[in-house]
N, C-alpha and C. Protein backbone atom coordinates (compact mmCIF):
# COMPACT_ATOMS: atom_id res chain seq x y z
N UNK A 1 88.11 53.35 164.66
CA UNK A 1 88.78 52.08 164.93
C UNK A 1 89.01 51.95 166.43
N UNK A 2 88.46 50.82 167.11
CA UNK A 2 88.97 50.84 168.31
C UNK A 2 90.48 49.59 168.86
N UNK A 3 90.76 49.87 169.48
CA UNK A 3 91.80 48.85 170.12
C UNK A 3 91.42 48.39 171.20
N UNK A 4 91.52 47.08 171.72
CA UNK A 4 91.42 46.67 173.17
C UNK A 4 91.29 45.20 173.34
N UNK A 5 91.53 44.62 174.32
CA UNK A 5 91.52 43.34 174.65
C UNK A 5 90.69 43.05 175.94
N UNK A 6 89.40 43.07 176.20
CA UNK A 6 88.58 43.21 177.16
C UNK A 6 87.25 42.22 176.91
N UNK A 7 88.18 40.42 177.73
CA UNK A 7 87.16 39.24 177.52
C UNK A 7 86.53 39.68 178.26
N UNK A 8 85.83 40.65 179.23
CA UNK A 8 84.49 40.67 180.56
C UNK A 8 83.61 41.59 179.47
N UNK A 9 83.69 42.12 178.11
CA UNK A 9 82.93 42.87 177.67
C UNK A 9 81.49 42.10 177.36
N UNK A 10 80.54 42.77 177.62
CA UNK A 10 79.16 42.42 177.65
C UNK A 10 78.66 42.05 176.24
N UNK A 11 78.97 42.67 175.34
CA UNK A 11 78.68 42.26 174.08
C UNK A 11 79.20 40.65 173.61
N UNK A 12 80.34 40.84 174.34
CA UNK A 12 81.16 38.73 174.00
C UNK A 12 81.70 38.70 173.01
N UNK A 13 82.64 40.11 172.34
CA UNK A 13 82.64 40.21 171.36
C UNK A 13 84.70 39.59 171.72
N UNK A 14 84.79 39.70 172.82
CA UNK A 14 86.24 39.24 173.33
C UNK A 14 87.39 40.27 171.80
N UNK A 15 86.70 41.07 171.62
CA UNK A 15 87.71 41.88 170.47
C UNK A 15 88.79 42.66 170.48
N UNK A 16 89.76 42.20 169.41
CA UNK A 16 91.10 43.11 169.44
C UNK A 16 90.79 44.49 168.68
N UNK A 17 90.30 44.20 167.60
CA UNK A 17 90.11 45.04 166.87
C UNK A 17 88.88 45.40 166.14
N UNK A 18 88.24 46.88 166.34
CA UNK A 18 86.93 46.90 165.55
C UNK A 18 87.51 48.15 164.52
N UNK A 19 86.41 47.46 163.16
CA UNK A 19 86.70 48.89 162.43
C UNK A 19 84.67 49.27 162.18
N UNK A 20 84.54 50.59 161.94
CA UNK A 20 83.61 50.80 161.27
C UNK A 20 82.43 51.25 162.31
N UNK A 21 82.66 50.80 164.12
CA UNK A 21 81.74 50.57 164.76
C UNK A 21 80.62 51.13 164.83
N UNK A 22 79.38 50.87 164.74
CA UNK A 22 78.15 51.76 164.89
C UNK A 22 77.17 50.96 166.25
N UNK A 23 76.56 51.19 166.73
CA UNK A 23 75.84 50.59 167.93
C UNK A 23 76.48 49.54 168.32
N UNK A 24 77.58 49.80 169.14
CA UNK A 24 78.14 48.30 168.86
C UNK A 24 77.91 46.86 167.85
N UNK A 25 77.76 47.39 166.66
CA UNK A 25 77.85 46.78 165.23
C UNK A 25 79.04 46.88 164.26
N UNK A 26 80.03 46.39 164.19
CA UNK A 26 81.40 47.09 163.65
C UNK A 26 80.87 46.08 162.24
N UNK A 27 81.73 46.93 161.17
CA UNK A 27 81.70 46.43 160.17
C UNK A 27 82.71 45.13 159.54
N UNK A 28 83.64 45.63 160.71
CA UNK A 28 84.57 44.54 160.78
C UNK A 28 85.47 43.99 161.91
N UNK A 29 85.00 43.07 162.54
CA UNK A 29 85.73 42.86 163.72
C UNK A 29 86.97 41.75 164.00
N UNK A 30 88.11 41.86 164.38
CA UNK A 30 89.03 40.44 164.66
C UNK A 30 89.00 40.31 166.07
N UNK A 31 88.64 39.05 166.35
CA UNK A 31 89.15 38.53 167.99
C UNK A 31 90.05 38.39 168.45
N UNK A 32 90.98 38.05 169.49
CA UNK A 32 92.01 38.43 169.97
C UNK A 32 92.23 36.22 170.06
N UNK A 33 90.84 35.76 170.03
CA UNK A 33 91.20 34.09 169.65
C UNK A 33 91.44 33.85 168.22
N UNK A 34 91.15 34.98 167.16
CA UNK A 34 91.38 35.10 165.94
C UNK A 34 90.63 35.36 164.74
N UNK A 35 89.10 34.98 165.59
CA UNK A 35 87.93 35.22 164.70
C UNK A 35 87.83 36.45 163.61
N UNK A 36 87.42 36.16 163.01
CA UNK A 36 87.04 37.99 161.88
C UNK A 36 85.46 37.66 161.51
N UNK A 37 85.38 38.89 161.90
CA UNK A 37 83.67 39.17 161.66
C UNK A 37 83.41 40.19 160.83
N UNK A 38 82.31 40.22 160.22
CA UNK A 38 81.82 41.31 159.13
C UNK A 38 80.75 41.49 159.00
N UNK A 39 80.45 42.47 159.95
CA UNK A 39 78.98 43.05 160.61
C UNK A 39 78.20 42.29 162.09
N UNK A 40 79.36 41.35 162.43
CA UNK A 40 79.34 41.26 163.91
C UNK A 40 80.78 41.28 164.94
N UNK A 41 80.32 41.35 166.04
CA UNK A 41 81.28 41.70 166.63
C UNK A 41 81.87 40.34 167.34
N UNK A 42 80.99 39.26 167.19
CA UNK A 42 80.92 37.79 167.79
C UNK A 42 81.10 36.86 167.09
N UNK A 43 82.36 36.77 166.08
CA UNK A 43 81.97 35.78 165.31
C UNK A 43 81.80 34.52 165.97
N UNK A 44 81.07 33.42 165.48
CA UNK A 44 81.04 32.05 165.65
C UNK A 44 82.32 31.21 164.98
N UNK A 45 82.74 31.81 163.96
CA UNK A 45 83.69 30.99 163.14
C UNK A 45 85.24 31.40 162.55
N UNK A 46 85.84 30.69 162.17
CA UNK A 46 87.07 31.66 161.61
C UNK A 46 87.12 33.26 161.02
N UNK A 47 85.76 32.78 160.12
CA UNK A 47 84.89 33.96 159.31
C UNK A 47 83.93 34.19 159.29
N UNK A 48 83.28 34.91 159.88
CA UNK A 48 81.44 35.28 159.81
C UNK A 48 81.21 36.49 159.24
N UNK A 49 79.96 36.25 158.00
CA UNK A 49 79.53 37.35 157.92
C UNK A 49 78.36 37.32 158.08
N UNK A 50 78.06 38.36 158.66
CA UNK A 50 76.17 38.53 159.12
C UNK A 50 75.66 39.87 158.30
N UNK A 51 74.47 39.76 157.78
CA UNK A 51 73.55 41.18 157.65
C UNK A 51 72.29 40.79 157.84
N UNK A 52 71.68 42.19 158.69
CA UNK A 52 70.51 41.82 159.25
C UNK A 52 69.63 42.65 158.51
N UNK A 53 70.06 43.21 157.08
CA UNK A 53 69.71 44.54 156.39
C UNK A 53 68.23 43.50 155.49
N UNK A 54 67.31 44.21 155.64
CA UNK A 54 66.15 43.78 154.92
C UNK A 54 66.32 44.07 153.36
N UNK A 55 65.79 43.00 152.63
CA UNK A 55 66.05 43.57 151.16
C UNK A 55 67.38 43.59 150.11
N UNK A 56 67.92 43.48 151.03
CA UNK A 56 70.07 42.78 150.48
C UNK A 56 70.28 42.10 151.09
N UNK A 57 70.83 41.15 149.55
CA UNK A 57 71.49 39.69 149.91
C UNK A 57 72.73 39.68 150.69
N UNK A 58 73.18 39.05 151.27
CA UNK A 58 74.89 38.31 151.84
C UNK A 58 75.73 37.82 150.90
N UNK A 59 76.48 38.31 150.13
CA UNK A 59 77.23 37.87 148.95
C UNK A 59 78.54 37.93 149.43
N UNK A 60 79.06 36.41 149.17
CA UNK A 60 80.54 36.65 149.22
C UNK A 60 80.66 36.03 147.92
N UNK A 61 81.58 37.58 147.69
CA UNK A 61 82.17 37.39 146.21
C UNK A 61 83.90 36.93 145.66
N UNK A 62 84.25 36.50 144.75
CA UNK A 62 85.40 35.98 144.72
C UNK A 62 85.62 36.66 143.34
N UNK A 63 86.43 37.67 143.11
CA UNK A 63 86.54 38.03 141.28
C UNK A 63 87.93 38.07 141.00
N UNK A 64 87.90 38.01 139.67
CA UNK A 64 89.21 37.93 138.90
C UNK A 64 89.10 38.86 137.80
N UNK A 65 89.72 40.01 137.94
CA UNK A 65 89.82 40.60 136.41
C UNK A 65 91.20 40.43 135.19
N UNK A 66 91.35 39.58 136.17
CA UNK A 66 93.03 39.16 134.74
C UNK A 66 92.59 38.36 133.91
N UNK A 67 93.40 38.73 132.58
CA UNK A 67 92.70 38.02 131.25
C UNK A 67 93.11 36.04 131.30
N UNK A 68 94.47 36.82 132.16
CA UNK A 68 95.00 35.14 131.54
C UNK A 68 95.09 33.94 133.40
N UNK A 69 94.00 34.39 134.29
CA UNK A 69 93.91 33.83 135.38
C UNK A 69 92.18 33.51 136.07
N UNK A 70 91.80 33.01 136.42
CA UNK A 70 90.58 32.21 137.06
C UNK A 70 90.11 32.32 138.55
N UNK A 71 88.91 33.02 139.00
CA UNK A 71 89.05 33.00 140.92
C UNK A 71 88.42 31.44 140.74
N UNK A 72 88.82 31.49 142.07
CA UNK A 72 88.59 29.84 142.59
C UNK A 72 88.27 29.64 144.37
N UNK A 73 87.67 28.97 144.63
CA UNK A 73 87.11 28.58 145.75
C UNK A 73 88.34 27.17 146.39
N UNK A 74 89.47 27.10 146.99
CA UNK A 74 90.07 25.99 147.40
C UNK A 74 89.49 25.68 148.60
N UNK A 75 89.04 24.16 148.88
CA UNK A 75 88.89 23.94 150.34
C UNK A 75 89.82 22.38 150.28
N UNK A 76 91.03 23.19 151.15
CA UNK A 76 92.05 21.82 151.33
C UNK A 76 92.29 21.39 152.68
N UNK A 77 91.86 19.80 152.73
CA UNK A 77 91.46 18.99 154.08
C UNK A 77 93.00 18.44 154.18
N UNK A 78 92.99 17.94 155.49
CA UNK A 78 93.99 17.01 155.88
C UNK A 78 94.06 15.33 155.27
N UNK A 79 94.84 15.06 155.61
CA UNK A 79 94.80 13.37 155.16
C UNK A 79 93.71 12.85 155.77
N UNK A 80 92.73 12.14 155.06
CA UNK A 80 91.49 11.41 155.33
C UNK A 80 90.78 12.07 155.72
N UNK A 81 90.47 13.32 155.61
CA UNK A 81 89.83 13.99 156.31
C UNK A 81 88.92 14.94 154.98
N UNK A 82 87.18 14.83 155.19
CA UNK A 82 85.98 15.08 154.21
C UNK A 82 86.41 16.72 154.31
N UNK A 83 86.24 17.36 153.13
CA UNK A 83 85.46 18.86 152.65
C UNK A 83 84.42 19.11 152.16
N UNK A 84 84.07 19.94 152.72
CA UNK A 84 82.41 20.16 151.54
C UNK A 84 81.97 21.80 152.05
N UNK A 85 80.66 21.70 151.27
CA UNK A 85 79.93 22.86 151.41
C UNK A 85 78.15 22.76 152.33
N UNK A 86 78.18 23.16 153.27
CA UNK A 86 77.05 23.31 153.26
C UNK A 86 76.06 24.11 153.48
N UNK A 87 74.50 23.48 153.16
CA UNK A 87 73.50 24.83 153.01
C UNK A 87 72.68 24.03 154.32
N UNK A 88 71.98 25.63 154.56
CA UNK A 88 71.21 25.31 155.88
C UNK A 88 70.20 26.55 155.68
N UNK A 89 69.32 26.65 156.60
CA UNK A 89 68.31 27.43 156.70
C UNK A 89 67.78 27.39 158.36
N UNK A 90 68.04 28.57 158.97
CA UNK A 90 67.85 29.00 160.09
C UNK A 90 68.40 28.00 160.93
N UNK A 91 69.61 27.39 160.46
CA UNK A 91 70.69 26.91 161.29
C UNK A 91 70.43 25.29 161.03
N UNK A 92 69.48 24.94 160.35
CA UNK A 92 68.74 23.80 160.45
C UNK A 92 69.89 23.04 158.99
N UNK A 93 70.08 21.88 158.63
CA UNK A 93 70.73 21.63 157.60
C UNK A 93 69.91 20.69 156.65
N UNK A 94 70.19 21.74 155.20
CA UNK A 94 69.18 20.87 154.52
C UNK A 94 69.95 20.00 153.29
N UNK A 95 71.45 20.59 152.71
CA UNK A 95 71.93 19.68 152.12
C UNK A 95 73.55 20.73 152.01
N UNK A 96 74.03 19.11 151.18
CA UNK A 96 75.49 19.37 151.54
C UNK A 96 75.96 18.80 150.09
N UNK A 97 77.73 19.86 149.99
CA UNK A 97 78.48 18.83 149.18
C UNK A 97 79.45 18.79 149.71
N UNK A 98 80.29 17.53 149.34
CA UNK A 98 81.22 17.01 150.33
C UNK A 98 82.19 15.91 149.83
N UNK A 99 83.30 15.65 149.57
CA UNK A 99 84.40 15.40 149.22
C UNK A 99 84.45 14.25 150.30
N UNK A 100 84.26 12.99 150.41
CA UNK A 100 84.57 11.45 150.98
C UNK A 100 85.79 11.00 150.68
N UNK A 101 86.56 11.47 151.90
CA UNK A 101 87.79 11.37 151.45
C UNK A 101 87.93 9.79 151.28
N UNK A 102 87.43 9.17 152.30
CA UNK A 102 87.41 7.66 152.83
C UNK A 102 87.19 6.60 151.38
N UNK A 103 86.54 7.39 150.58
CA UNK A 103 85.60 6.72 149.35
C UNK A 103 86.41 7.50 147.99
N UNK A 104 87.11 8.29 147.97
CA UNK A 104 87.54 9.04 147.24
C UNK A 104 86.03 9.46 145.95
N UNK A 105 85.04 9.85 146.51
CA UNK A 105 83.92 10.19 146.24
C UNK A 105 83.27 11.57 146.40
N UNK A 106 83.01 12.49 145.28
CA UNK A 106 82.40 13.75 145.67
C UNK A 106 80.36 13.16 146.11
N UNK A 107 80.16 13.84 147.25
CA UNK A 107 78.82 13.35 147.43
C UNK A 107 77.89 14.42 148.01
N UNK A 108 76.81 13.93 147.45
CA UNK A 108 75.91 14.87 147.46
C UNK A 108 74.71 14.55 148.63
N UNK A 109 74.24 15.45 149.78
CA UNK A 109 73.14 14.80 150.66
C UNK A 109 72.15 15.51 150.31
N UNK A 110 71.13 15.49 151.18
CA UNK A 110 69.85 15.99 151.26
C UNK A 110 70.15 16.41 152.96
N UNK A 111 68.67 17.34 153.11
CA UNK A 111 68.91 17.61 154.64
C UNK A 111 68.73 16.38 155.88
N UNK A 112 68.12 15.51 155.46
CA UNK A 112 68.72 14.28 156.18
C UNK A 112 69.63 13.28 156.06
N UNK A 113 70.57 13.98 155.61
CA UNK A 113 72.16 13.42 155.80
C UNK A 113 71.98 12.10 155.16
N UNK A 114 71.21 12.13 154.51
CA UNK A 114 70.84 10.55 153.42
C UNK A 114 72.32 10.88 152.48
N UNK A 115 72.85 9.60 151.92
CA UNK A 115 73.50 10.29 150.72
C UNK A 115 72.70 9.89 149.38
N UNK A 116 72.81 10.79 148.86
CA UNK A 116 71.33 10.66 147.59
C UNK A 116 72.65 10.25 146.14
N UNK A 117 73.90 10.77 146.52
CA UNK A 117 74.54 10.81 144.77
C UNK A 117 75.68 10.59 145.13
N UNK A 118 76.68 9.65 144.15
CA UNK A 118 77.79 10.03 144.62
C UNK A 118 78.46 9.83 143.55
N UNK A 119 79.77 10.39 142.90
CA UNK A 119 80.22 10.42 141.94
C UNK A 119 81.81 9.59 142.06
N UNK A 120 81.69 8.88 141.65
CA UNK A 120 83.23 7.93 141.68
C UNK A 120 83.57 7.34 140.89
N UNK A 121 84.69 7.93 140.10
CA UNK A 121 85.54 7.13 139.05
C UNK A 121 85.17 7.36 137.78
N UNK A 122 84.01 8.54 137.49
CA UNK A 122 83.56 8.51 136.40
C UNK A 122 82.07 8.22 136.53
N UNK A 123 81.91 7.25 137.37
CA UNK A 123 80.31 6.97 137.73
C UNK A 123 79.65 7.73 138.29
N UNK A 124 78.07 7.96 138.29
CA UNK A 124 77.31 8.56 139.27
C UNK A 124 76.17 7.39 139.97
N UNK A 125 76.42 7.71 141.54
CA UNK A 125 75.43 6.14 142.28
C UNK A 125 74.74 6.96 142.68
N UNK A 126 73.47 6.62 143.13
CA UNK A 126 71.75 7.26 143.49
C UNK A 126 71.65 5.95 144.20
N UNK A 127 71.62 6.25 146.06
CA UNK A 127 71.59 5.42 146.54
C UNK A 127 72.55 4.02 146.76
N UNK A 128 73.77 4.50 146.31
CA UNK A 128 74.39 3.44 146.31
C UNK A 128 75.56 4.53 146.60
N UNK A 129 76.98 3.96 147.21
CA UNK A 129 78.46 4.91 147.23
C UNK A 129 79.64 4.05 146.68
N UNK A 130 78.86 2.72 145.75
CA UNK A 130 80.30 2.81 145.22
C UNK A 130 79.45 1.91 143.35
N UNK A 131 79.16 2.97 142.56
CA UNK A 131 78.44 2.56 141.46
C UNK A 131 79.45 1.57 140.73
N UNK A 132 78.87 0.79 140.15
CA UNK A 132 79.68 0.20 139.06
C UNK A 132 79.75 0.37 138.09
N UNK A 133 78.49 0.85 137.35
CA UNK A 133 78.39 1.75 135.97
C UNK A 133 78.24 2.79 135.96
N UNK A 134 77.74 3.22 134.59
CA UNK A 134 77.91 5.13 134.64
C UNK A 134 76.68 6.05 135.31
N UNK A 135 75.67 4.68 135.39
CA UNK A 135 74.34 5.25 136.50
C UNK A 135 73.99 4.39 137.21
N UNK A 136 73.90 3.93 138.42
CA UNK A 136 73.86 3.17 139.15
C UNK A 136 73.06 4.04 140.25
N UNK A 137 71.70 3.21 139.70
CA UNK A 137 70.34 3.39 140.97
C UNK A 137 70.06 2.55 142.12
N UNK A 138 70.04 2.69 143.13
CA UNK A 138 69.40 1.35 144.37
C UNK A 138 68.50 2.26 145.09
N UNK A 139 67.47 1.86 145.26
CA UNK A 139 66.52 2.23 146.64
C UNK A 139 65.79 1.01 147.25
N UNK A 140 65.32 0.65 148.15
CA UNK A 140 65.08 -0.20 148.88
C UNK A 140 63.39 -0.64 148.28
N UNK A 141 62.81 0.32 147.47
CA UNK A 141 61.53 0.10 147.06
C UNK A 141 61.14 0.88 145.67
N UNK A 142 60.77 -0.08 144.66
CA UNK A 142 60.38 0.76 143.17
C UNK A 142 61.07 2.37 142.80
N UNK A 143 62.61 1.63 142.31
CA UNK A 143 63.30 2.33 141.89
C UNK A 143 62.91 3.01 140.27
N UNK A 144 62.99 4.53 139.99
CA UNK A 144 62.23 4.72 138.96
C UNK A 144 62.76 5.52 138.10
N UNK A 145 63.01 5.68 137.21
CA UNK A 145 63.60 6.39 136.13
C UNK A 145 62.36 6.95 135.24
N UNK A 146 62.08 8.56 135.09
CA UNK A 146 61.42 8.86 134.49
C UNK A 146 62.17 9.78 133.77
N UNK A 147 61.76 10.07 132.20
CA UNK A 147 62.39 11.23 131.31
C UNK A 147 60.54 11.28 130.60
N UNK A 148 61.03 12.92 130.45
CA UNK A 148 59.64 13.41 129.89
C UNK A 148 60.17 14.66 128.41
N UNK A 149 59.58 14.62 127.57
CA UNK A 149 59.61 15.75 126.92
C UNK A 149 58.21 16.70 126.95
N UNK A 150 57.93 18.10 127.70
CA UNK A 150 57.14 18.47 127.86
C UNK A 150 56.82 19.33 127.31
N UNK A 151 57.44 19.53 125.57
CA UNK A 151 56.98 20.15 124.45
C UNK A 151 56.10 19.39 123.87
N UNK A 152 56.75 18.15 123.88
CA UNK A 152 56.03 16.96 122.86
C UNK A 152 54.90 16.53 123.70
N UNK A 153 55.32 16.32 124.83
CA UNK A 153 53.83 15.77 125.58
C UNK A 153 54.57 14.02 125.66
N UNK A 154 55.74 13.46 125.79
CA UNK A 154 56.16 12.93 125.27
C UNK A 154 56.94 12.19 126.57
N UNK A 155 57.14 10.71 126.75
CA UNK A 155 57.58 10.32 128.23
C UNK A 155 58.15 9.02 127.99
N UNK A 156 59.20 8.52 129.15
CA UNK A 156 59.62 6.97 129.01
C UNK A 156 59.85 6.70 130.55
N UNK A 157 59.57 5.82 130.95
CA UNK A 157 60.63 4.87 132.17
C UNK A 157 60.35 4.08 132.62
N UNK A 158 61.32 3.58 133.39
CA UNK A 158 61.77 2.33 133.73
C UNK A 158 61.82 2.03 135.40
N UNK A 159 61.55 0.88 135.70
CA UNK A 159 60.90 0.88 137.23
C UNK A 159 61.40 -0.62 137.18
N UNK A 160 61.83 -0.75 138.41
CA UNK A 160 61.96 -2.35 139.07
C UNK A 160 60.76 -2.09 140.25
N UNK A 161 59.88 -3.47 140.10
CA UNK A 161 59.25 -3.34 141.43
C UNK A 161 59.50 -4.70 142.03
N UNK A 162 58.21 -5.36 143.09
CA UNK A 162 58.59 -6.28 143.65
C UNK A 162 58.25 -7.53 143.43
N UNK A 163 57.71 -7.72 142.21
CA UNK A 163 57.18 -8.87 141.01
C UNK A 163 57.68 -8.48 139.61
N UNK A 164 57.96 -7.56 139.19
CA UNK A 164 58.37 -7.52 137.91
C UNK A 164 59.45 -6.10 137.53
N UNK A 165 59.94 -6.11 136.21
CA UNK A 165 60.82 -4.99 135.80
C UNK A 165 59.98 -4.36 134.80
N UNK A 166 59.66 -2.99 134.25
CA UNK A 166 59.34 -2.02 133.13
C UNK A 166 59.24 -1.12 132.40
N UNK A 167 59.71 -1.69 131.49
CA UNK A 167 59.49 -0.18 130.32
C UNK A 167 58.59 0.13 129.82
N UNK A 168 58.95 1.45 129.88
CA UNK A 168 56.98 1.49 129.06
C UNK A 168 56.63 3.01 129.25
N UNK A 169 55.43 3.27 128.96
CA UNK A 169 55.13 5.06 128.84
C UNK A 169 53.88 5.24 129.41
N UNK A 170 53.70 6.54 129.87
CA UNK A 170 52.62 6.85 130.40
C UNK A 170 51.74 7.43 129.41
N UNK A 171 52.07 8.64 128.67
CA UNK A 171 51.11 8.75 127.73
C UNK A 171 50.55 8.03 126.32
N UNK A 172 50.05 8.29 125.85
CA UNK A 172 49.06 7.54 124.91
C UNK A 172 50.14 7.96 123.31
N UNK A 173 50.89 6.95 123.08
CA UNK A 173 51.88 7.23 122.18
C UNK A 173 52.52 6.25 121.87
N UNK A 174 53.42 5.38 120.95
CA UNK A 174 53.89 4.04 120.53
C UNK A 174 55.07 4.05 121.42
N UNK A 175 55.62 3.16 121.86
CA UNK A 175 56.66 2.82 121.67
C UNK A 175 57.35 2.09 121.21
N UNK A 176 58.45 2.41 120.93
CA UNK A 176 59.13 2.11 119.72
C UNK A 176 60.69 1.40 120.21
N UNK A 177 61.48 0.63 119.38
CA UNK A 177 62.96 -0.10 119.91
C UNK A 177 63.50 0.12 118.29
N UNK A 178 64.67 0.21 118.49
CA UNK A 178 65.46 0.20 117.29
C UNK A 178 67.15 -0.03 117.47
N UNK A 179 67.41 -0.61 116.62
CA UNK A 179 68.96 -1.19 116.57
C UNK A 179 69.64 -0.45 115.44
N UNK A 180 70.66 -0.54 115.31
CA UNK A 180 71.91 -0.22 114.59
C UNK A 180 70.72 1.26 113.87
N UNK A 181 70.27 2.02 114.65
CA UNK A 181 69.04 3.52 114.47
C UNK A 181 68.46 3.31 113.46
N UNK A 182 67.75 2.17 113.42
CA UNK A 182 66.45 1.40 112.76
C UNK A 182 65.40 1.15 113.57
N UNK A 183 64.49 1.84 113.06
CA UNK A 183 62.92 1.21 113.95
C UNK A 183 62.81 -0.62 113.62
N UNK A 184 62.94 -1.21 114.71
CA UNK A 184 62.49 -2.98 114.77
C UNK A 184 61.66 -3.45 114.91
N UNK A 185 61.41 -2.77 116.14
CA UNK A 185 59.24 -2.70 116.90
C UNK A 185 59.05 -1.40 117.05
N UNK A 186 57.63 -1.46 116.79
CA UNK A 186 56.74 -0.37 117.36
C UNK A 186 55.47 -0.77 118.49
N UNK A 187 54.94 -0.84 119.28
CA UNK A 187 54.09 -1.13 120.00
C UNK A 187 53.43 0.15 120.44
N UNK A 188 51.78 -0.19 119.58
CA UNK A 188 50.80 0.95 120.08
C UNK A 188 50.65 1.12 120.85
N UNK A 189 49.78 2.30 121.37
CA UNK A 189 49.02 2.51 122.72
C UNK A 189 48.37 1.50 123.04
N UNK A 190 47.73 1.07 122.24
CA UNK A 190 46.88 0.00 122.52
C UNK A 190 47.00 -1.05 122.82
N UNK A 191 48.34 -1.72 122.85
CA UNK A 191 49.21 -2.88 122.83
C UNK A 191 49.23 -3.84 121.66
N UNK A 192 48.93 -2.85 120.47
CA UNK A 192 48.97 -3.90 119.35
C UNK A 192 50.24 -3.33 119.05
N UNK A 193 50.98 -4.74 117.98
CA UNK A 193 52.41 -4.27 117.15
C UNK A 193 52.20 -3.35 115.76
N UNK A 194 52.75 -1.88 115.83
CA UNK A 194 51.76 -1.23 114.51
C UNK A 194 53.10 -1.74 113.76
N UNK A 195 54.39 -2.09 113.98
CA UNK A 195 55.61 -2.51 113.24
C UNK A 195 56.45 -3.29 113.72
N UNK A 196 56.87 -4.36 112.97
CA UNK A 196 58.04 -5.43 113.46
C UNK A 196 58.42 -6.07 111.79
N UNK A 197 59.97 -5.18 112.16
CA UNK A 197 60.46 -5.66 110.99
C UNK A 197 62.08 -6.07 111.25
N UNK A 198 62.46 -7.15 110.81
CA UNK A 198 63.57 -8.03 110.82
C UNK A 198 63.22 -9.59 110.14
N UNK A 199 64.77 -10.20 110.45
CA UNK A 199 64.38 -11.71 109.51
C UNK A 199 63.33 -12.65 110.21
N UNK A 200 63.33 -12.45 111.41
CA UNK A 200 62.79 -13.36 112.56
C UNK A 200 61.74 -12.66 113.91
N UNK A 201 60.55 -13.52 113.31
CA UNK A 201 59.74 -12.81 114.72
C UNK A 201 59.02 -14.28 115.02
N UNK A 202 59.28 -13.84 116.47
CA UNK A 202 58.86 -15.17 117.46
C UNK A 202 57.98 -14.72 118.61
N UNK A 203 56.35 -15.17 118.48
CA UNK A 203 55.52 -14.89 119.31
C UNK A 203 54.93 -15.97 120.24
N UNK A 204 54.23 -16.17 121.17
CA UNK A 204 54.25 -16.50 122.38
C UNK A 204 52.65 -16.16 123.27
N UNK A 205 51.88 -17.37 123.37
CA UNK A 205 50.68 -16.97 123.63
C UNK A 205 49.43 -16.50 122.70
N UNK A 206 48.44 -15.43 123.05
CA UNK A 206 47.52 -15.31 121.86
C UNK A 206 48.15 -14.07 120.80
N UNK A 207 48.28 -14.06 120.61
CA UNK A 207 49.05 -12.71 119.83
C UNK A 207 48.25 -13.31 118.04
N UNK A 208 47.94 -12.47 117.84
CA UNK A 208 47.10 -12.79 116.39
C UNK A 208 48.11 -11.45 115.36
N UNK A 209 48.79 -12.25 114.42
CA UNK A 209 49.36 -11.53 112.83
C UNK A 209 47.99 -11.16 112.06
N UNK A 210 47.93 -9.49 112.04
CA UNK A 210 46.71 -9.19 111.13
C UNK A 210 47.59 -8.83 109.74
């Protein structure tokens, strides 16, 4: 363990306290501005931990072994003021989560600080930060909703473009509408009706009843 308070030290490690030291590498260092480091002697931040060990991960772990208690992660901001988490890669930032305080919105980015999701009130918005329903999509160009089942081979969605709206499927399979979980229509692959059943059917154009 060393002691000392020596800001001209060459390392920049400005340290009060090292424990563990090996090549000037301590396993645990506090600054005398307050920093704590763990496996450097420099932290950048309140808390840094660094390993430069090939082959092992950087885990910070949080555990609880009591039966009747929970570990937990708190990050508590000031008034109006955002929290979040973020991920980066070689310092570079590729996405984030983050607590809008302004919006009272948890939100989700991408690494260009786009906001892609945001969750408010119960809602989730995609492209939008303040949804009105429980999914609320906007993008500026052919917004698209795809669901696939890729046991069945099996697909649906839905697209606004810049002449028309659609449902409809990509693979070669009926689709089908049903009310009160009754089949109503069926529409082949082919675009013929293989079923339409109710009191009233009203067609429009050439459409031929075989």
């Amino acid at each position: 363990i060393d002691f000392f308070n020596d800001s001209t030290r060459s390392a920049g490690g400005y340290g009060l306290i090292q424990v563990g030291k090996t090549s000037n590498a301590p396993q645990l260092g506090i600054l005398a501005s307050g920093g704590v480091g763990i496996g450097t002697n420099n932290p950048s931040n309140q808390l840094h931990i660094f390993s430069s060990a090939g082959g092992v991960d950087t885990i910070l772990k949080i555990e609880c072994d009591a039966s009747n208690a929970s570990p937990s992660l708190l990050l508590d901001a000031a008034t109006d003021r955002d929290s979040g988490i973020q991920f980066r890669e070689n310092n570079s930032l590729k996405a984030q989560i983050y607590n809008d305080a302004s919006n009272d919105a948890l939100v989700l980015t991408d690494g260009a600080n786009s906001n892609l999701m945001h969750l408010k009130g119960g809602n989730v918005g995609i492209g939008t930060a303040s949804p009105g329903v429980s999914l609320d999509i906007n993008k500026s160009s052919d917004p698209t909703v795809y669901i696939t089942d890729t046991t069945a081979s099996r697909d649906l969605f839905m697209a606004v473009g810049s002449s028309s709206s659609v449902i409809g499927n990509i693979q070669s399979f009926p689709l089908t509408f049903r009310t009160n979980n009754t089949e109503r229509l069926s529409i082949g692959s082919d675009g013929g009706i293989v079923q339409a059943r109710g009191k009233y059917a009203r067609f429009s154009g050439n459409w031929e009843i075989l």
